[in-house]
Protein backbone atom coordinates (compact mmCIF):
# COMPACT_ATOMS: atom_id res chain seq x y z
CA UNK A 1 102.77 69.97 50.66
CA UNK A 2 100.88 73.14 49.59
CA UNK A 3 98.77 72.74 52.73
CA UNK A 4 101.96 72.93 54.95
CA UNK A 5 102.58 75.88 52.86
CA UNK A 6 99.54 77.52 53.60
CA UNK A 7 99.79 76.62 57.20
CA UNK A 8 102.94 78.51 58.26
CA UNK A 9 101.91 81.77 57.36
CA UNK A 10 98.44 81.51 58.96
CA UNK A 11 100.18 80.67 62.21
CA UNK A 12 102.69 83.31 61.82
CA UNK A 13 99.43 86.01 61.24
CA UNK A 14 97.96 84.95 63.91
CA UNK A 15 100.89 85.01 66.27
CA UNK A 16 101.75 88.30 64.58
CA UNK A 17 97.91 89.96 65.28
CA UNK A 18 98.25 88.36 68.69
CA UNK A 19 101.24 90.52 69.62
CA UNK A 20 100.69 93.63 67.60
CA UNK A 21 97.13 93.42 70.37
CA UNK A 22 99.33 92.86 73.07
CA UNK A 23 101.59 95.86 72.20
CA UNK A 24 98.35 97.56 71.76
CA UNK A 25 96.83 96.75 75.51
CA UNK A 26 100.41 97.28 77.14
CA UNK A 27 100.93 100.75 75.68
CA UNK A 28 97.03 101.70 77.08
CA UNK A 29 98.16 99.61 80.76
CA UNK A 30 101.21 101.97 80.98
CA UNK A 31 99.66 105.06 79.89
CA UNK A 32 96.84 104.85 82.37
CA UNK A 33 99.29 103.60 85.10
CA UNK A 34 101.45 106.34 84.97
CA UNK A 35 98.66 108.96 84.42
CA UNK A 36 96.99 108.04 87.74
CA UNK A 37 96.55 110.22 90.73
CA UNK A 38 96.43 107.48 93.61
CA UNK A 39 99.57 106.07 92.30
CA UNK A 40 101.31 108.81 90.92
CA UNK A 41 104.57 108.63 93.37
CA UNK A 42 104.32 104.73 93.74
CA UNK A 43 106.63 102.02 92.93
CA UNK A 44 105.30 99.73 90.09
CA UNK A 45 105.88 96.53 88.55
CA UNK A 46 103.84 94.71 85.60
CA UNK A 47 104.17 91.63 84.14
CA UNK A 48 101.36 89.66 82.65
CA UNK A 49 102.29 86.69 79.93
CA UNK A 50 100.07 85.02 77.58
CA UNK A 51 100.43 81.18 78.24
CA UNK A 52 98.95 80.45 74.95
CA UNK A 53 100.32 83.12 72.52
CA UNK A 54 103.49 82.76 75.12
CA UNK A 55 104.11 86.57 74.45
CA UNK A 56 104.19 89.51 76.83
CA UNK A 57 100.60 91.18 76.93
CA UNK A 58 102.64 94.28 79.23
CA UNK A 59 105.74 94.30 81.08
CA UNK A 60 106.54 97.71 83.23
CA UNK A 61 109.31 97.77 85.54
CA UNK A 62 108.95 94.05 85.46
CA UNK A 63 112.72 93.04 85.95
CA UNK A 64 112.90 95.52 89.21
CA UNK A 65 112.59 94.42 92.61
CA UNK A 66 109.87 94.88 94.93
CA UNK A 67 108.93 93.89 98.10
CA UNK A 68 105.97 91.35 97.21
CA UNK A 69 104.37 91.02 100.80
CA UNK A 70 102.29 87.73 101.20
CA UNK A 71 102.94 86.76 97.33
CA UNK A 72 106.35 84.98 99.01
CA UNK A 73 103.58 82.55 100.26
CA UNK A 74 103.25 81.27 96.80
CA UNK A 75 106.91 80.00 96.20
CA UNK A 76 106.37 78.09 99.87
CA UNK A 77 103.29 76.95 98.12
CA UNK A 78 105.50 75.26 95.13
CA UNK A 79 108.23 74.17 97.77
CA UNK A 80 105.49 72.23 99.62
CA UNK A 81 103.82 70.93 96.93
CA UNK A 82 107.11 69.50 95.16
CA UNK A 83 109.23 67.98 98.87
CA UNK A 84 106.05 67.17 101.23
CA UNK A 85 104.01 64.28 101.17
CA UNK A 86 100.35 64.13 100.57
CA UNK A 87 99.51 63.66 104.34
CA UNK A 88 101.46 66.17 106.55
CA UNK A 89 103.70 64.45 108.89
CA UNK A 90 102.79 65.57 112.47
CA UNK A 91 105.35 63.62 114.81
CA UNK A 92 107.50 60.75 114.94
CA UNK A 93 107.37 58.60 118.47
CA UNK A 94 108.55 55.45 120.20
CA UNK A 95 106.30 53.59 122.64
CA UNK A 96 107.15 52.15 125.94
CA UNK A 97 104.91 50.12 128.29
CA UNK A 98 104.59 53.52 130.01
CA UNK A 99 105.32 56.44 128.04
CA UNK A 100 105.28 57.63 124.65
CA UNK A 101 108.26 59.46 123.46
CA UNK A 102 107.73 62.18 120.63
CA UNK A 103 109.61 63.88 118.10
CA UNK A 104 107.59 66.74 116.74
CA UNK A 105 108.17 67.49 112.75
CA UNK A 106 106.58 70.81 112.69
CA UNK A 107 102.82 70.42 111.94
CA UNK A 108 101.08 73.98 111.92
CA UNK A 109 97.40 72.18 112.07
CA UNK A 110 97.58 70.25 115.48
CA UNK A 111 95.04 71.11 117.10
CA UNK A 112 94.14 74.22 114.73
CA UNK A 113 90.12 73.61 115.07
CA UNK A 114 90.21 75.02 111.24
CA UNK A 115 90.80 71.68 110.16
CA UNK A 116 88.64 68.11 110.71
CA UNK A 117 91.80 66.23 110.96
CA UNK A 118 93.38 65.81 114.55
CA UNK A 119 95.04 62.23 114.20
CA UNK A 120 97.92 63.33 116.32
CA UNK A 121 96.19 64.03 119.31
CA UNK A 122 93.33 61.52 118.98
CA UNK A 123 96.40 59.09 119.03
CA UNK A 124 98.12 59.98 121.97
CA UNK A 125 94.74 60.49 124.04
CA UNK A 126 93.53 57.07 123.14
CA UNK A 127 96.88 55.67 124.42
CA UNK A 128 96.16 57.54 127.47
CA UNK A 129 100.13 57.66 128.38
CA UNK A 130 102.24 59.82 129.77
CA UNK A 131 104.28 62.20 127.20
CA UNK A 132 107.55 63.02 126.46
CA UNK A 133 108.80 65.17 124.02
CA UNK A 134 112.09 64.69 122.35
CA UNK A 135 113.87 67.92 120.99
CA UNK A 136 113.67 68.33 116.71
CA UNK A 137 116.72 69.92 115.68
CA UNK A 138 116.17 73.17 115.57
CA UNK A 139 118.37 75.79 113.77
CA UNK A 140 116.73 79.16 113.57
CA UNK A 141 114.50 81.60 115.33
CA UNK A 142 111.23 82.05 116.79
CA UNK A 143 110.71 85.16 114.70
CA UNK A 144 111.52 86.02 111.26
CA UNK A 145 114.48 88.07 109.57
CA UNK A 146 113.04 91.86 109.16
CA UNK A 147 109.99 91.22 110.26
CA UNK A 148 108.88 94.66 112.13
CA UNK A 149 109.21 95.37 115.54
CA UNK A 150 106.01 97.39 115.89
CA UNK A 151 103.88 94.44 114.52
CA UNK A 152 105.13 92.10 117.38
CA UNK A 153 101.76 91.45 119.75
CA UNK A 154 99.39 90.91 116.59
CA UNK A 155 97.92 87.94 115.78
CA UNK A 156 99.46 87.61 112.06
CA UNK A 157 102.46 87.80 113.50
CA UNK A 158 103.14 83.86 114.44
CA UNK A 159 106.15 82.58 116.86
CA UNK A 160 107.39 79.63 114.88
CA UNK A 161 107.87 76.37 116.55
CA UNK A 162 108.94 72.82 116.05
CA UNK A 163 105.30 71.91 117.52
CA UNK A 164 102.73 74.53 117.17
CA UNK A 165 100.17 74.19 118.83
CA UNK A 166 96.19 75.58 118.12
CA UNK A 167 96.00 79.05 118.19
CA UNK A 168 93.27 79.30 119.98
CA UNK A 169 95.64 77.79 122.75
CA UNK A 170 98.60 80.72 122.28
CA UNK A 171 98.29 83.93 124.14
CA UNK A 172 100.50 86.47 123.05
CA UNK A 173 101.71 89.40 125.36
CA UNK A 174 98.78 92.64 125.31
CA UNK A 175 100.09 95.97 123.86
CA UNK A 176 101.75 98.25 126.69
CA UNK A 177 103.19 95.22 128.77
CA UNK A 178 106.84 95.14 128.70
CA UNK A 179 107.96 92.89 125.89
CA UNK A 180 109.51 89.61 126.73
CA UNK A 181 110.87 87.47 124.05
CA UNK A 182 110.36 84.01 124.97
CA UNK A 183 113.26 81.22 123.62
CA UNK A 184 112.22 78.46 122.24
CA UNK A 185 112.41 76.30 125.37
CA UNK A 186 109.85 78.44 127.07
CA UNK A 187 107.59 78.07 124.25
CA UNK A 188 108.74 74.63 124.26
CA UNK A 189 107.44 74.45 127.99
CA UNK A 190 104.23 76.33 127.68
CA UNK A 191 103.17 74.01 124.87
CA UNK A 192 103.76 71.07 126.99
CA UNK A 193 101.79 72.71 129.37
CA UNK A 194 98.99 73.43 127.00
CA UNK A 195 98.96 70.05 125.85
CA UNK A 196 99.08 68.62 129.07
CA UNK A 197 95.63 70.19 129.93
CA UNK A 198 94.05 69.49 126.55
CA UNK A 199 95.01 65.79 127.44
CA UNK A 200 94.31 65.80 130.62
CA UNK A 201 97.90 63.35 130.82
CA UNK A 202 101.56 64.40 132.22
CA UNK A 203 103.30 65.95 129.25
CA UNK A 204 107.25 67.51 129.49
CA UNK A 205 109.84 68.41 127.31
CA UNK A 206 113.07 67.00 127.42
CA UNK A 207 116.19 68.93 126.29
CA UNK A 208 118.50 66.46 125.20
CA UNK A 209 117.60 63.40 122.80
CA UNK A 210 117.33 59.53 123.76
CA UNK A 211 118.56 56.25 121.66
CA UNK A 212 116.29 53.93 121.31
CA UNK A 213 116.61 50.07 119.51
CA UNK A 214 113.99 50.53 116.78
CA UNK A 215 113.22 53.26 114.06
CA UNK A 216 110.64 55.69 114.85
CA UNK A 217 106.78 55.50 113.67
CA UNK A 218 105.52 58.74 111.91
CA UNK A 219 101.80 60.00 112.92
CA UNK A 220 100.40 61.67 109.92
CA UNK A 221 97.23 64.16 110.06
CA UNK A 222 96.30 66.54 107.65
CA UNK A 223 96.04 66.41 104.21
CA UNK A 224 98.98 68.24 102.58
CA UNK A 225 96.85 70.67 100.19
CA UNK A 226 94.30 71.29 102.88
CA UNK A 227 97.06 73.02 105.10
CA UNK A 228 98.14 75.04 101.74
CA UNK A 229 94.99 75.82 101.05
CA UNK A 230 94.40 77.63 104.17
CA UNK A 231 97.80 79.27 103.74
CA UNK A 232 96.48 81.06 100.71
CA UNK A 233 93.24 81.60 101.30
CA UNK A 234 93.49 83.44 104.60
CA UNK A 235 97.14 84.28 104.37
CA UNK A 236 97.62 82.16 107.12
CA UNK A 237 101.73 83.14 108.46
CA UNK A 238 101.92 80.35 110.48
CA UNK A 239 100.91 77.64 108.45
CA UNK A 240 103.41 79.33 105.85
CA UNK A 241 106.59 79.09 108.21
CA UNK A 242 105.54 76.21 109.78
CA UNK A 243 105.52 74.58 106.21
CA UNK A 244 108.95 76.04 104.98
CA UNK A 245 110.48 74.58 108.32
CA UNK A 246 108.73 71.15 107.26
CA UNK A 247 110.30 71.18 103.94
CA UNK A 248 113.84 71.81 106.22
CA UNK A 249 112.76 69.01 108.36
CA UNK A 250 111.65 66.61 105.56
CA UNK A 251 114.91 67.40 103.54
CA UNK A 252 117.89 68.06 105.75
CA UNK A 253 116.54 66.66 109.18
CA UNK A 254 116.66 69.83 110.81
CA UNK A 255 114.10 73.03 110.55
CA UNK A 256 115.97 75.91 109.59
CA UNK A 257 114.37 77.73 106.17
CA UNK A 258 117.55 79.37 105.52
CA UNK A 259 118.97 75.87 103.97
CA UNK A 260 115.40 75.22 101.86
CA UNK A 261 115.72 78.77 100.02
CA UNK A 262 119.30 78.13 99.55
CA UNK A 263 118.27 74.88 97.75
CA UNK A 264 115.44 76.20 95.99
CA UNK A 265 117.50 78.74 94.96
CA UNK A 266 119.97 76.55 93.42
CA UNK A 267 117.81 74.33 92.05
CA UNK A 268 118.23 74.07 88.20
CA UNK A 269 114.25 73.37 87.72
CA UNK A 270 113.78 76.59 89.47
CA UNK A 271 116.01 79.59 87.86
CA UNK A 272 114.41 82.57 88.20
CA UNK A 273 114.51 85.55 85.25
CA UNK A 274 115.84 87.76 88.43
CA UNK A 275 116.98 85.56 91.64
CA UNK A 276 115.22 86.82 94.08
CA UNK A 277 116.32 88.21 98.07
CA UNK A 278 113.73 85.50 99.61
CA UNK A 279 114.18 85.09 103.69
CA UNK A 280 110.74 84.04 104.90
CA UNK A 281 107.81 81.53 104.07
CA UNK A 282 105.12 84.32 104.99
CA UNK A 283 106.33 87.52 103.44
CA UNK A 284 106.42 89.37 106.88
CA UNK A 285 109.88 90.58 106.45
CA UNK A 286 110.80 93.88 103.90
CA UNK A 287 113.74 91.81 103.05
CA UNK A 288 112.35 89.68 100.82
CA UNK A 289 112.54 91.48 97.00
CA UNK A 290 111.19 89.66 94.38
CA UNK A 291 110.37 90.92 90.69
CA UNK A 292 106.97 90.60 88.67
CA UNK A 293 108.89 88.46 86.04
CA UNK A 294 109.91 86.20 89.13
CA UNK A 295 106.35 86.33 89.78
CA UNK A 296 104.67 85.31 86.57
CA UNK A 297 107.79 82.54 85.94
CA UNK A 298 106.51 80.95 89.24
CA UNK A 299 102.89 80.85 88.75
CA UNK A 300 103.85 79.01 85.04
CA UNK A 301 105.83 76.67 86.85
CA UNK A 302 103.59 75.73 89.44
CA UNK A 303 100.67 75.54 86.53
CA UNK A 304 103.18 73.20 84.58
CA UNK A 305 104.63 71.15 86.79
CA UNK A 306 101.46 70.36 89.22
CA UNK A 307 98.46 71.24 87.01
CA UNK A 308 96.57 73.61 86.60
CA UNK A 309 93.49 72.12 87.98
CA UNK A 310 95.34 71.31 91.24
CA UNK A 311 96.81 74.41 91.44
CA UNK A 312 93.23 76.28 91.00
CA UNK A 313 91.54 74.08 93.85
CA UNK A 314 94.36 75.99 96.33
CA UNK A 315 94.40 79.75 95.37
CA UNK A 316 91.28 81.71 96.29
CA UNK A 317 88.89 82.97 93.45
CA UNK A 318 86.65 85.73 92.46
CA UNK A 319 84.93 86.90 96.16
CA UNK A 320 86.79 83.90 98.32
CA UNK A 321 89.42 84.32 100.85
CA UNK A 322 91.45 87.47 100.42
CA UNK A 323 89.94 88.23 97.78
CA UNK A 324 86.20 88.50 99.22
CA UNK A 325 84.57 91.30 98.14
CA UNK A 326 86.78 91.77 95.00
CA UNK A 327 86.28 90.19 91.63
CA UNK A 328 82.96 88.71 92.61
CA UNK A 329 81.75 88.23 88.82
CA UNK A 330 84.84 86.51 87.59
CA UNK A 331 84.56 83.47 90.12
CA UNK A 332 86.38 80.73 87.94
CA UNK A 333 88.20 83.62 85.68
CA UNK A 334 90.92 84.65 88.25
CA UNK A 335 93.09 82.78 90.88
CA UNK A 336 95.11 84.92 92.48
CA UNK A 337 97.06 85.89 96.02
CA UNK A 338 97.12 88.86 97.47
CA UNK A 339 99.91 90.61 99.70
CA UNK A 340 99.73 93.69 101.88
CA UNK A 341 101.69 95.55 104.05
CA UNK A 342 102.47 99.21 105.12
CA UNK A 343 102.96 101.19 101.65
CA UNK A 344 102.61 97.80 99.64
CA UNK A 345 100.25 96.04 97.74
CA UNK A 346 100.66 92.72 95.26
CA UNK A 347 98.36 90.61 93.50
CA UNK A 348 99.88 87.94 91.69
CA UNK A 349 97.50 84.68 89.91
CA UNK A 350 95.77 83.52 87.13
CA UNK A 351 93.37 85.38 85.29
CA UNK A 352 90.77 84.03 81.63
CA UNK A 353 89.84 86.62 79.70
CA UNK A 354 86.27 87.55 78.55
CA UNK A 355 87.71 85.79 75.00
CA UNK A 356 88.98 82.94 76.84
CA UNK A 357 92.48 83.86 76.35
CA UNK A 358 94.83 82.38 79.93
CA UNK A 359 96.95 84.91 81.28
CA UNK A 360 99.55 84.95 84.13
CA UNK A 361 99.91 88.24 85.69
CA UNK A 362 101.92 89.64 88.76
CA UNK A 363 100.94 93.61 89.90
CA UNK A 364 103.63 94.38 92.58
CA UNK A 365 103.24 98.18 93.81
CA UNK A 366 105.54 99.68 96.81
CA UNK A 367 105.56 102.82 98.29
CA UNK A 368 101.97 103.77 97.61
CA UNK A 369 100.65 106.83 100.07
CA UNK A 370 97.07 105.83 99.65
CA UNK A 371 94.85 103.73 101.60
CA UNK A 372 95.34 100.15 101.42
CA UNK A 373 91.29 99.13 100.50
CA UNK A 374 91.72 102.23 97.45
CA UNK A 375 94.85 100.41 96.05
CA UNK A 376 93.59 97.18 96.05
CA UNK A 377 90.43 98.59 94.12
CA UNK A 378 92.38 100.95 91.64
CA UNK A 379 93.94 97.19 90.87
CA UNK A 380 91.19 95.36 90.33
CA UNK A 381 90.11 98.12 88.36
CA UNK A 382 93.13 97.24 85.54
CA UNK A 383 92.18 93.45 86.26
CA UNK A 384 88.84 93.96 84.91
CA UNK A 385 89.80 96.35 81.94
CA UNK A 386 92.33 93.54 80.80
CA UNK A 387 89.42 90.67 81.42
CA UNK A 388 87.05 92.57 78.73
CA UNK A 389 89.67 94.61 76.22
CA UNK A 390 92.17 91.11 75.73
């Protein structure tokens, strides 16, 4: 009994020394923050929680909205981790004597030489048929909501697609020419083409579907967390879509990402501290407005509800991916994504301190004048103060 006595307090000093640190580190985070030259007239949001104290080490403008940029990638992270299967489902088809009839499911990695697995098309070359392929039902648009006119002709910015093919394949209209928009059925068309000479077999597209007797087979091809780890280490926006349209197409039938953010959205195991403007699975568009609290309460649900050793085998470390050439001595210390465009920058992950203490932290900064590579420095710059001082 007089143990148990002696116990509560101890816990309550340490939890109590814990925070007094924490209010300690914050006040030092804000004063330097607002103090600094390169982000004197930006936007910025803080939140970074202490999963084992569960206290706030900071929070600065942490319930406002910002525009987080590629950190949207890591809710279509948890959606594809929690509604697709291990093995990403590239198409369904009938067979015929003659013909095989396909029903594409949205499968960014066909034929994307960054990955080992090409089932799919080792399949339908080895039947050596002729191929048709059935319409998916489709229910949104090539490009994204917001997403900026002056970035259309780049290469990050993908046309989304029931069937994607390699993007090696795609060529996209060269700066200068008049821009022409395809619809879907001309990209529907030129990736029958494409596929057609990759196969060296009579492919078309069909606009209307067909009955058949028996239920469809499903060819699977790559591995699930392979395709999402791409997605976050290069900050792949195709992959990204492509997956959000999966999710549609797993859940509802149809690819339309408007209905899987709406569900997400509603989703009791998923209530955000601030719900979140959300539109796209890349983080192209301005529209999307998320908050650092949203941030660091996604990260701790992904951690909890997946793993946190599964979770750290699919976000880039210390000198990988985006991050190469940042954090190089604290490979194993931080997992985190990055986001970037014009005025914004976001870093949003994991991050052990020098005295092993596991932190979830979300930096969101809009509006920023400076250059891009200076932001993302001046941040890494608080990343490795917190790492020693916490």
């Amino acid at each position: 009994m007089r143990l148990r006595q002696l116990y509560i307090p101890v816990i309550l000093v340490i939890l109590f020394s814990a925070c007094v640190n924490s209010k300690k580190i914050s006040r030092q985070i804000i004063r330097n923050i607002t103090t600094d030259t390169l982000l004197k007239n930006a936007h910025i949001g803080i939140c970074i929680w202490d999963t084992k104290d569960n206290c706030f080490v900071t929070k600065y403008n942490s319930d406002k909205y910002f525009v987080p940029a590629s950190n949207v990638k890591i809710v279509t992270l948890y959606a594809a981790l929690k509604y697709l299967p291990d093995t990403l489902p590239s198409f369904d088809y009938y067979q015929t004597p003659d013909t095989i009839f396909i029903i594409p499911k949205g499968d960014p990695t066909f034929l994307d030489t960054n990955f080992s697995n090409h089932a799919g098309f080792e399949f339908l070359k080895r039947e050596g048929k002729p191929v048709i392929i059935l319409p998916a039902k489709w229910e949104t648009e090539i490009y994204g909501k917001g997403w900026a006119w002056d970035d259309y002709g780049n290469s990050y910015i993908p046309e989304k697609s029931s069937f994607p093919i390699g993007k090696k394949f795609m060529k996209k209209q060269n700066a200068g020419q008049e821009i022409v928009f395809p619809s879907i059925q001309n990209l529907s068309d030129s990736i029958a083409r494409i596929l057609s000479d990759t196969l060296h077999l009579p492919v078309i597209t069909r606009e209307y579907s067909r009955n058949f007797n028996e239920k469809p087979k499903t060819l699977s091809s790559t591995l699930r967390d392979s395709a999402c780890k791409k997605m976050m280490f290069r900050s792949d926006n195709l992959i990204a879509e492509q997956l959000l349209l999966m999710v549609s197409n797993q859940l509802f039938g149809s690819m339309n990402e408007t209905s899987v953010i709406k569900k997400l959205l509603s989703d009791s195991m998923l209530q955000f501290t601030q719900k979140p403007v959300w539109v796209d699975g890349s983080g192209l568009s301005r529209y999307n407005l998320f908050t650092p609290e949203d941030m660091v309460f996604l990260l701790e649900k992904l951690e909890n509800q997946f793993g946190s050793d599964h979770i750290k085998k699919i976000f880039p470390s210390g000198n990988e991916g985006t991050l190469k050439g940042y954090y190089d001595d604290k490979a194993n210390f931080i997992y985190a994504k990055t986001g970037t465009l014009s005025g914004q920058i976001a870093l949003s992950g994991y991050l052990k301190t020098k005295s092993n203490k596991s932190l979830i932290f979300s930096f969101l900064i809009n509006n920023h004048t400076g250059q891009s590579s200076q932001v993302r420095k001046k941040v890494a710059e608080y990343i490795d103060w917190i790492w020693r001082k916490y």
